[in-house]
PDB file of N, CA and C in Angstrom:
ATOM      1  N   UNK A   1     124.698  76.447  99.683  1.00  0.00           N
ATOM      2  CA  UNK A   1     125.508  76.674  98.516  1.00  0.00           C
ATOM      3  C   UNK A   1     126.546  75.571  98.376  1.00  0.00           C
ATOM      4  N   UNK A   2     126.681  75.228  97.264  1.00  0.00           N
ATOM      5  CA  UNK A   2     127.771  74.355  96.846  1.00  0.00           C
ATOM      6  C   UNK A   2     129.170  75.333  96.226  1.00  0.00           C
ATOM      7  N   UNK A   3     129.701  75.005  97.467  1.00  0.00           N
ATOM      8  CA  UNK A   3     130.947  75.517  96.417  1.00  0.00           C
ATOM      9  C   UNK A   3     131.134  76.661  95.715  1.00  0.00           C
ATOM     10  N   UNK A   4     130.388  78.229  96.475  1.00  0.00           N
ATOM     11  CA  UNK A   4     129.947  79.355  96.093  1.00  0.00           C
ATOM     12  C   UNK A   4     128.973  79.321  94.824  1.00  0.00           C
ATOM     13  N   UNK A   5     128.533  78.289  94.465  1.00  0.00           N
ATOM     14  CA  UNK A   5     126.863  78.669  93.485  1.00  0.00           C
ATOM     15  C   UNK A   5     126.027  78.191  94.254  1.00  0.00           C
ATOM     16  N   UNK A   6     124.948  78.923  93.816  1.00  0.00           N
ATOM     17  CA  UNK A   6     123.345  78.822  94.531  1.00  0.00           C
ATOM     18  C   UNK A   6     122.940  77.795  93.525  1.00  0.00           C
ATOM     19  N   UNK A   7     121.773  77.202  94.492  1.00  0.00           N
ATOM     20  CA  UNK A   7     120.773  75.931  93.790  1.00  0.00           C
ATOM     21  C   UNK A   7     119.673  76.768  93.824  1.00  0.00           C
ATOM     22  N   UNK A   8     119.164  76.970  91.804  1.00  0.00           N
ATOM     23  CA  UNK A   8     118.436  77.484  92.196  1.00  0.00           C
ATOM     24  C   UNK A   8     116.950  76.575  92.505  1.00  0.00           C
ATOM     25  N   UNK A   9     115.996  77.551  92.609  1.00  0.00           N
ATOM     26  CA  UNK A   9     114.521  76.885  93.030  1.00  0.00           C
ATOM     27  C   UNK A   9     113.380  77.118  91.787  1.00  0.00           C
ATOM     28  N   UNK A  10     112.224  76.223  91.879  1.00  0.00           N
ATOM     29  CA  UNK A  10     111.773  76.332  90.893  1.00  0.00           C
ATOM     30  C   UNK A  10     110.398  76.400  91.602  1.00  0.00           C
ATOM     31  N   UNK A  11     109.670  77.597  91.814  1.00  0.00           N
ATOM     32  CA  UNK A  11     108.084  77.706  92.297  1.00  0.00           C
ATOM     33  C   UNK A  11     107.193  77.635  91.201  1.00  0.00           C
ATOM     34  N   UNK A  12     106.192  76.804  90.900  1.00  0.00           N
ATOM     35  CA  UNK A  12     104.718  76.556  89.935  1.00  0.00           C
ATOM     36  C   UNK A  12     103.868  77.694  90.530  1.00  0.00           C
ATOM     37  N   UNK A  13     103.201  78.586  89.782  1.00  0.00           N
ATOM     38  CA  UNK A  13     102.538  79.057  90.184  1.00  0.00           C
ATOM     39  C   UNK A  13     101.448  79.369  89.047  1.00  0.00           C
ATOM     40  N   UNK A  14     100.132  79.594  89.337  1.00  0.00           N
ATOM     41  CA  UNK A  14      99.312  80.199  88.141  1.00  0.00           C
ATOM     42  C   UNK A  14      99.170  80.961  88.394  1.00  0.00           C
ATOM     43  N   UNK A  15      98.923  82.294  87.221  1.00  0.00           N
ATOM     44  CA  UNK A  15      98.830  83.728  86.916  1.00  0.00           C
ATOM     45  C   UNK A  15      98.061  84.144  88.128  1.00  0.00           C
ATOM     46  N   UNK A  16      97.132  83.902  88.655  1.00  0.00           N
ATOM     47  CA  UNK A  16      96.462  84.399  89.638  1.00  0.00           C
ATOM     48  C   UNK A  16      97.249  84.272  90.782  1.00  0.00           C
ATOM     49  N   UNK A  17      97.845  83.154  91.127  1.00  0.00           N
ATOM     50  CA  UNK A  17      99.076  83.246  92.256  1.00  0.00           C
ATOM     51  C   UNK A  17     100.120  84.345  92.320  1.00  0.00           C
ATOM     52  N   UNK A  18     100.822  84.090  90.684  1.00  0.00           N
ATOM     53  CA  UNK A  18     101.766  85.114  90.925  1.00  0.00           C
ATOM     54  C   UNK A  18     101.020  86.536  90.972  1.00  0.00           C
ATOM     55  N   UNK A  19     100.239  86.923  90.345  1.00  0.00           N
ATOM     56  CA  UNK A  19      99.675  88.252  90.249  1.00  0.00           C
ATOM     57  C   UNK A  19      99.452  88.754  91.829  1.00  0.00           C
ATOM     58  N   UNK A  20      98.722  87.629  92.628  1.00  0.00           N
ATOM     59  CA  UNK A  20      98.440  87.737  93.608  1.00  0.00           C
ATOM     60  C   UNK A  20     100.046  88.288  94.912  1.00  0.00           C
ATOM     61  N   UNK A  21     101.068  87.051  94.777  1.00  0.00           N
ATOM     62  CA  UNK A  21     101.954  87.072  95.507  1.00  0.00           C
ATOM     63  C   UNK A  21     102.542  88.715  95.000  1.00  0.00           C
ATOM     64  N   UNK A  22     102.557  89.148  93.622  1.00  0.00           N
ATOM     65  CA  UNK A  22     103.253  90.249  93.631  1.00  0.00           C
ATOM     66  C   UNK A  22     102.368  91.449  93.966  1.00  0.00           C
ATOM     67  N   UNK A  23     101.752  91.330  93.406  1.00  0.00           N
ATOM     68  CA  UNK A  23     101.267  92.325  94.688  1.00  0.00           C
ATOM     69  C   UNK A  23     100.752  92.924  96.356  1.00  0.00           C
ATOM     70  N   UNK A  24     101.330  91.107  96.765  1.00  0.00           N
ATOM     71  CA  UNK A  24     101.464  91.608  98.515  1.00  0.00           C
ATOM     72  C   UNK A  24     102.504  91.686  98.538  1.00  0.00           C
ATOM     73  N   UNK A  25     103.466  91.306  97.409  1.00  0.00           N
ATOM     74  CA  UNK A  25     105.083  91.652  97.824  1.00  0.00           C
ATOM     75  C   UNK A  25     105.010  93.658  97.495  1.00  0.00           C
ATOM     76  N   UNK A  26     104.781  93.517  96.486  1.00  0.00           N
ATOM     77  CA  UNK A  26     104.638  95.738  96.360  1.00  0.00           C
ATOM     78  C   UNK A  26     104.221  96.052  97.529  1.00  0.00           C
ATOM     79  N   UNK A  27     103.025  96.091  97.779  1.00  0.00           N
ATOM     80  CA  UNK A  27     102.326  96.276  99.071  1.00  0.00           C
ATOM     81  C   UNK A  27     103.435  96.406 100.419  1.00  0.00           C
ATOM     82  N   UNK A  28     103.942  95.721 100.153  1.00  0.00           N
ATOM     83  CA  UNK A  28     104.749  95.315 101.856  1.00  0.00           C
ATOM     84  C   UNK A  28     105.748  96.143 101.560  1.00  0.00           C
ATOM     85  N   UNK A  29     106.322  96.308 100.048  1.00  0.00           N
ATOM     86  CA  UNK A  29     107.883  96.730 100.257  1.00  0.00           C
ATOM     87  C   UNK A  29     106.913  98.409  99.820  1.00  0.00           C
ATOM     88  N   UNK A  30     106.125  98.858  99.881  1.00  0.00           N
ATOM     89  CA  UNK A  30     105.826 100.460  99.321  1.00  0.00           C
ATOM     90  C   UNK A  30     105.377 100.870 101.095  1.00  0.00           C
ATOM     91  N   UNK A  31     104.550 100.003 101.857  1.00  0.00           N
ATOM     92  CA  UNK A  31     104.266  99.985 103.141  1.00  0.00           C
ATOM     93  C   UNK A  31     105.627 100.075 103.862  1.00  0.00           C
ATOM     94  N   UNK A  32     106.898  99.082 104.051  1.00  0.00           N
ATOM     95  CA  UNK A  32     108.273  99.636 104.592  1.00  0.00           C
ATOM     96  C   UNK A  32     109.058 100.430 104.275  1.00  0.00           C
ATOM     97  N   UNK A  33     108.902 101.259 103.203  1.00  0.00           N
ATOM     98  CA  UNK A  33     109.148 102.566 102.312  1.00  0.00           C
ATOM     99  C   UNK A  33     108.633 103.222 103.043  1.00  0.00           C
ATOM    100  N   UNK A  34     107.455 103.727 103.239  1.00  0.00           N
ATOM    101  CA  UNK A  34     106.632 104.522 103.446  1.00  0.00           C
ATOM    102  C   UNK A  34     107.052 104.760 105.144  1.00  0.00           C
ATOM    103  N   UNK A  35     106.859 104.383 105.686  1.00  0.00           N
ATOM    104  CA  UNK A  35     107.465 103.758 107.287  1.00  0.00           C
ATOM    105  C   UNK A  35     108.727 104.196 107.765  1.00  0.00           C
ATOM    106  N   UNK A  36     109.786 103.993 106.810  1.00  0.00           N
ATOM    107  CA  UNK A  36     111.482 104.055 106.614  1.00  0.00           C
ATOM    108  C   UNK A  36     111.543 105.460 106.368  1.00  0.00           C
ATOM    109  N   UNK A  37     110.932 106.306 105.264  1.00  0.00           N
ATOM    110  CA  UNK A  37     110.380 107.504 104.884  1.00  0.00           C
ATOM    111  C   UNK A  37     110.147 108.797 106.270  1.00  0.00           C
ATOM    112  N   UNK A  38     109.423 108.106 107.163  1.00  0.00           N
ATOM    113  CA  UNK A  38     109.714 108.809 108.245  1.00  0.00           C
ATOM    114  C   UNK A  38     110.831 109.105 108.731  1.00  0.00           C
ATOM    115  N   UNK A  39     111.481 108.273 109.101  1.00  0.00           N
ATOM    116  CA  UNK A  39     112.617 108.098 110.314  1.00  0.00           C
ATOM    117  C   UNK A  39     113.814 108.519 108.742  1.00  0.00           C
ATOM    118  N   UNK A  40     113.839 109.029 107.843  1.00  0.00           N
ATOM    119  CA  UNK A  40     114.478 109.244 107.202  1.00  0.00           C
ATOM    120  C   UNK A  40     116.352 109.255 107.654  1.00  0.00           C
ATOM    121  N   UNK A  41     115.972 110.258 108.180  1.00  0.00           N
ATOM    122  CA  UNK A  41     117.145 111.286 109.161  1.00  0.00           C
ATOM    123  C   UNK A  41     117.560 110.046 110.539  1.00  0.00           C
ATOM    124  N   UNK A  42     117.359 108.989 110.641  1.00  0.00           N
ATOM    125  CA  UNK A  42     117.147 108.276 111.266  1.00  0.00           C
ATOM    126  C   UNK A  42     117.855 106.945 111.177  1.00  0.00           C
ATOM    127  N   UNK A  43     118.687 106.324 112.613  1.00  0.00           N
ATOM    128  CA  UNK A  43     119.153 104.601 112.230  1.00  0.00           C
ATOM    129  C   UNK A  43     117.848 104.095 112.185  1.00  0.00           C
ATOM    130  N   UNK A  44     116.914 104.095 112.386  1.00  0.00           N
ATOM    131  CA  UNK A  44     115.496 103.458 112.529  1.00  0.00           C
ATOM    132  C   UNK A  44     115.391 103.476 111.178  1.00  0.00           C
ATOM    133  N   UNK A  45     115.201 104.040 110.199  1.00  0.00           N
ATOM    134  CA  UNK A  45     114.672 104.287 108.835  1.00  0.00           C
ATOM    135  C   UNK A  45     115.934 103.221 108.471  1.00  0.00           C
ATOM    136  N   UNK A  46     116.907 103.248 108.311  1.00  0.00           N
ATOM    137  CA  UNK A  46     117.867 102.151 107.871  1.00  0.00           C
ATOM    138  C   UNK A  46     117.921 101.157 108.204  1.00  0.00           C
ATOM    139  N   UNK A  47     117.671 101.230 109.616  1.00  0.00           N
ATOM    140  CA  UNK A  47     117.611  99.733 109.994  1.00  0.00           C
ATOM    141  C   UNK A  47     116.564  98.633 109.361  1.00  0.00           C
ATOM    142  N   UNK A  48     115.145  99.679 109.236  1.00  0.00           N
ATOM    143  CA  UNK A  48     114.249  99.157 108.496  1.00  0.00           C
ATOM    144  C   UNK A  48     113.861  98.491 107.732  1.00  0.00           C
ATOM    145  N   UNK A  49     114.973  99.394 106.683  1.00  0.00           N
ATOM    146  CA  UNK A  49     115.075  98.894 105.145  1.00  0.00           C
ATOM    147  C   UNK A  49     116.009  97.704 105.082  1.00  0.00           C
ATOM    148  N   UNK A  50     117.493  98.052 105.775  1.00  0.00           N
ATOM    149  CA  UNK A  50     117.795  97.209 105.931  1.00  0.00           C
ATOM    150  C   UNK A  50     117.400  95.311 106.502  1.00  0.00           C
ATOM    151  N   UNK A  51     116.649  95.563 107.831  1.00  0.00           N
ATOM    152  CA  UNK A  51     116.084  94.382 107.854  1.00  0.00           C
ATOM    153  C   UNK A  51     115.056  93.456 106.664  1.00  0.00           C
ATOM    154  N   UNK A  52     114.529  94.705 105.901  1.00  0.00           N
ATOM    155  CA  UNK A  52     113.355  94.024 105.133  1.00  0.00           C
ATOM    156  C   UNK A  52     114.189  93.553 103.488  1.00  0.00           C
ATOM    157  N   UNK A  53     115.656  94.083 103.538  1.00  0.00           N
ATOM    158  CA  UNK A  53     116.395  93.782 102.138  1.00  0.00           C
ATOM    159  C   UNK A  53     116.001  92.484 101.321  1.00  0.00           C
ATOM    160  N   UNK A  54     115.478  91.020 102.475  1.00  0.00           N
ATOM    161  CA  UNK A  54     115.129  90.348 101.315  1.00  0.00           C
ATOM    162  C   UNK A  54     113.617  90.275 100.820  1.00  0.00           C
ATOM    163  N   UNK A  55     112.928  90.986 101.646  1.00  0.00           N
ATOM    164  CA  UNK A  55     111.284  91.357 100.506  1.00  0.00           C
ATOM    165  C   UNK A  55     111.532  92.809  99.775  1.00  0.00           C
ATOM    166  N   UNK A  56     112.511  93.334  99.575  1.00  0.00           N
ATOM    167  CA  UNK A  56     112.924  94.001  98.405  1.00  0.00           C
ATOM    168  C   UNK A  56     113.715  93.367  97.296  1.00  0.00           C
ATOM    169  N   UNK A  57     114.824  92.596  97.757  1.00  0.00           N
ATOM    170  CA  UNK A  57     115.318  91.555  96.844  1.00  0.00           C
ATOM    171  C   UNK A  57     114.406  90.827  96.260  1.00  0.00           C
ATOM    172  N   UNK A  58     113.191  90.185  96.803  1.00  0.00           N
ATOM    173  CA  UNK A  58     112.259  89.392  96.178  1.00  0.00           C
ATOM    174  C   UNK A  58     111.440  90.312  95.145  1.00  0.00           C
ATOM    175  N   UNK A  59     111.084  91.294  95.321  1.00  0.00           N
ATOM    176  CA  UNK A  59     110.044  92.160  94.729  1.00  0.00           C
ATOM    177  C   UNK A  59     111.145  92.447  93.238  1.00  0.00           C
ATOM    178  N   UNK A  60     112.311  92.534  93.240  1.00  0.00           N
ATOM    179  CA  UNK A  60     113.464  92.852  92.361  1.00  0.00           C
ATOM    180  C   UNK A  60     113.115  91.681  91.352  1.00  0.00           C
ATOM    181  N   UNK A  61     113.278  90.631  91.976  1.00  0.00           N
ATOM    182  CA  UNK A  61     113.408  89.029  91.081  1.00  0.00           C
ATOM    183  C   UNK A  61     112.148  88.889  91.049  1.00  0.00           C
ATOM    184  N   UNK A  62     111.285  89.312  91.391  1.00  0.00           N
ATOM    185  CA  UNK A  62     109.785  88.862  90.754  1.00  0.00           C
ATOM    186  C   UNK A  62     109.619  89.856  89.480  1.00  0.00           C
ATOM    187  N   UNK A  63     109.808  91.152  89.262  1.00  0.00           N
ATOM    188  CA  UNK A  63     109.861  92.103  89.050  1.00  0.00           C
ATOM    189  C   UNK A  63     110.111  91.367  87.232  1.00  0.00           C
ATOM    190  N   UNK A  64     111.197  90.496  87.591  1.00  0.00           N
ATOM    191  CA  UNK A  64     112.284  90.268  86.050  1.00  0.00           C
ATOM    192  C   UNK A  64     111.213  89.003  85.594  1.00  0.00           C
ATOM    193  N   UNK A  65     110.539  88.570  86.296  1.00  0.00           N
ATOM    194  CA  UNK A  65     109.729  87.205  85.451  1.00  0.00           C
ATOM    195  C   UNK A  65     108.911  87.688  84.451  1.00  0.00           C
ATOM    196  N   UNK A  66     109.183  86.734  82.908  1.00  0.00           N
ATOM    197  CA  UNK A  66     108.678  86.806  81.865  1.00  0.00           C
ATOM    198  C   UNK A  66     107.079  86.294  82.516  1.00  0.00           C
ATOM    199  N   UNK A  67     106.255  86.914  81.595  1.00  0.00           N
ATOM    200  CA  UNK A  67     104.988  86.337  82.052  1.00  0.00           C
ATOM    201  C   UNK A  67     104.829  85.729  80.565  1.00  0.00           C
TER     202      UNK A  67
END
């Protein structure tokens, strides 16, 4: 970071890429859901989620791309 702003990034991808990448990103974040889901009642279930916050953050910002 410069100076508290982010640089952002610029990934090329074709429709079949992204289609592709987002749906191993769902996959992964419905799979650490599902997982976290157990241990509900649980630091394990938080910790979980917590560790995986940035392939949920990603799945968020993929989520917003215009196609």
């Amino acid at each position: 970071m410069l100076r508290g702003k982010s640089i952002m990034k610029i990934i090329k991808l074709s429709n079949k890429q992204f289609n592709e990448l987002q749906e191993f990103i769902e996959k992964e974040c419905d799979y650490v859901s599902e997982i976290a889901s157990e241990y509900i009642d649980s630091e394990i279930g938080n910790e979980l989620i917590e560790d995986n916050k940035p392939l949920f953050d990603l799945q968020k910002a993929i989520s917003k791309v215009k196609r």
